[in-house]
C-alpha atoms as a PDB file:
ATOM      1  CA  UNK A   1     175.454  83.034  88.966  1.00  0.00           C
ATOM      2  CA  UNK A   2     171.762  83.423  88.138  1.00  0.00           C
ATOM      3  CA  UNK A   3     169.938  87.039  88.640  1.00  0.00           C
ATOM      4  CA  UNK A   4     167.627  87.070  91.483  1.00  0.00           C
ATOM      5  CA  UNK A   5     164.545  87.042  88.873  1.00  0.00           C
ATOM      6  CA  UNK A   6     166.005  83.568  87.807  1.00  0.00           C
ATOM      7  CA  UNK A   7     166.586  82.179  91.027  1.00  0.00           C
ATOM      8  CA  UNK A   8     163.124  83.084  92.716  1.00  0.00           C
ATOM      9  CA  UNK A   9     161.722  81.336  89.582  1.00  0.00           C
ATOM     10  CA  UNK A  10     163.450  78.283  90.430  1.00  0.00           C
ATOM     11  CA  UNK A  11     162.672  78.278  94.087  1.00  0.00           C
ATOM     12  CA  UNK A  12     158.987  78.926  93.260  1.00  0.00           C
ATOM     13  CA  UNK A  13     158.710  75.866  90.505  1.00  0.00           C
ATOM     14  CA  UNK A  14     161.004  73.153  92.772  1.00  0.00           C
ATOM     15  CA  UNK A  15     157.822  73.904  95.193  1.00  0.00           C
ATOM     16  CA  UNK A  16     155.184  73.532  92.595  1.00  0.00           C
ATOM     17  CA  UNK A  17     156.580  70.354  91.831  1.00  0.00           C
ATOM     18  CA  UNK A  18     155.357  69.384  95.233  1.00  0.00           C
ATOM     19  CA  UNK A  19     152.820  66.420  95.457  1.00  0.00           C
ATOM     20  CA  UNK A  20     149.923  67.459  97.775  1.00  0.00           C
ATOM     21  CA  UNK A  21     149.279  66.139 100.990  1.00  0.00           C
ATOM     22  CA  UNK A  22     145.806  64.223  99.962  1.00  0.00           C
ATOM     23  CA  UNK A  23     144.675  62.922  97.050  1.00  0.00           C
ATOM     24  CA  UNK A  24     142.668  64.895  94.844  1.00  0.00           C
ATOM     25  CA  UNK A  25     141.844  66.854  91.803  1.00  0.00           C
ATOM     26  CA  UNK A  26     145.297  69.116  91.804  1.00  0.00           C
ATOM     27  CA  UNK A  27     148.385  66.987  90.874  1.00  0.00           C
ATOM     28  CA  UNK A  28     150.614  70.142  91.628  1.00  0.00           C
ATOM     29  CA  UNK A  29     150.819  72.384  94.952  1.00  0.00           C
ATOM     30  CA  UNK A  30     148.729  75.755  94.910  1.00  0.00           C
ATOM     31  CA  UNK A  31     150.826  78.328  93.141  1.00  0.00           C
ATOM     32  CA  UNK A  32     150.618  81.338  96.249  1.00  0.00           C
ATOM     33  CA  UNK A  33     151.328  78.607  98.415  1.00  0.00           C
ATOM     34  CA  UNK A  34     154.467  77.493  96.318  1.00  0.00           C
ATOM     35  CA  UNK A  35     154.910  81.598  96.694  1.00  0.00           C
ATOM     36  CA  UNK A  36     155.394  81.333 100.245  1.00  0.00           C
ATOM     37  CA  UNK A  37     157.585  78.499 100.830  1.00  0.00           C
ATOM     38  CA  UNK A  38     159.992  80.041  98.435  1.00  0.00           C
ATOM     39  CA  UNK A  39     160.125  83.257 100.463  1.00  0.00           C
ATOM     40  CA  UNK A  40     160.278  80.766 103.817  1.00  0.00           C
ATOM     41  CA  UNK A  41     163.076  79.052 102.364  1.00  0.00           C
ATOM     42  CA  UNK A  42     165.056  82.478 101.498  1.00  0.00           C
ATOM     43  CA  UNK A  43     164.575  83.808 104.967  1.00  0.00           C
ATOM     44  CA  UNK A  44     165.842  80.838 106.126  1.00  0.00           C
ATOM     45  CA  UNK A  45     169.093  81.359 103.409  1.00  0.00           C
ATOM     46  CA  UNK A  46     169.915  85.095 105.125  1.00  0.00           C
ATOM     47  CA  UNK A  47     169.873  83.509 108.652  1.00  0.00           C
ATOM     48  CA  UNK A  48     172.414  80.941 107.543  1.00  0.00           C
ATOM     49  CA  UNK A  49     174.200  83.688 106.115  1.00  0.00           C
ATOM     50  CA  UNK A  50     174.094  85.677 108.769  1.00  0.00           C
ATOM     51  CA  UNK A  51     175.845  82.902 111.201  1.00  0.00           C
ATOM     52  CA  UNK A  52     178.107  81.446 108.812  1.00  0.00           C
ATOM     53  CA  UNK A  53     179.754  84.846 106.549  1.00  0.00           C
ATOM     54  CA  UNK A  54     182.093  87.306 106.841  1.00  0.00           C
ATOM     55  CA  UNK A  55     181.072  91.199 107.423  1.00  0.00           C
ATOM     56  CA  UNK A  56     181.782  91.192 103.186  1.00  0.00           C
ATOM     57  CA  UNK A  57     180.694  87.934 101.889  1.00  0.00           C
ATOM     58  CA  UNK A  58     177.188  88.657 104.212  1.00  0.00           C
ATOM     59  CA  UNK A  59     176.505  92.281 102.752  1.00  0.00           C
ATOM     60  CA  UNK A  60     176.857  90.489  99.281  1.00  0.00           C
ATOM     61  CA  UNK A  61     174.872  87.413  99.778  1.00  0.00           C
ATOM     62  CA  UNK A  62     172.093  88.992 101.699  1.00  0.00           C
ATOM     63  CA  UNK A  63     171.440  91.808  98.997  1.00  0.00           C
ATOM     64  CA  UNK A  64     171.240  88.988  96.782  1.00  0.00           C
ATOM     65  CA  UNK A  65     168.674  87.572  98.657  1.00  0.00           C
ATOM     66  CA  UNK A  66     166.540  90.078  99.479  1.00  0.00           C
ATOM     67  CA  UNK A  67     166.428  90.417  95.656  1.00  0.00           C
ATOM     68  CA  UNK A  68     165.325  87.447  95.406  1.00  0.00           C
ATOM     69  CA  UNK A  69     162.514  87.744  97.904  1.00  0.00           C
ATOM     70  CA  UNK A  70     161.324  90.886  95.921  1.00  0.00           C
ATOM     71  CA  UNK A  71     161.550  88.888  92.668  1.00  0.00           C
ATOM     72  CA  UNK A  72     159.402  86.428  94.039  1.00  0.00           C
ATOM     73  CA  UNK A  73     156.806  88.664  95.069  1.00  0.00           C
ATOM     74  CA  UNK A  74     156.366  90.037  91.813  1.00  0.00           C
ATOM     75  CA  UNK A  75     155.644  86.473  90.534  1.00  0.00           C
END
């Protein structure tokens, strides 16, 4: 399993890897804006959770990913 520091790293890069929506000068997506799809996509991670886990499996995975979140803001 990867530590939280690892895994908000690789949310934040699969979004850099992003082509922009026009053509221009930038070949990758803005880096605060990678930042914030990251965190999108972990909020969106704890709501699963939240519908699909047990009272046990939830605490776990949730922790996890509010590690992650923090992780991510230190980027």
């Amino acid at each position: 399993m990867k530590t939280p520091k690892e895994r908000a790293e690789e949310l934040v890069n699969k979004y850099m890897q992003l082509s922009p929506t026009k053509m221009g000068d930038y070949s990758r997506i803005y880096y605060p804006f990678a930042k914030q799809c990251a965190l999108i996509a972990v909020d969106e991670m704890i709501e699963t959770a939240k519908i699909t886990s047990s009272d046990e499996v939830l605490m776990g995975a949730i922790i996890y990913l509010q590690k992650v979140k923090q992780e991510i803001d230190k980027l």
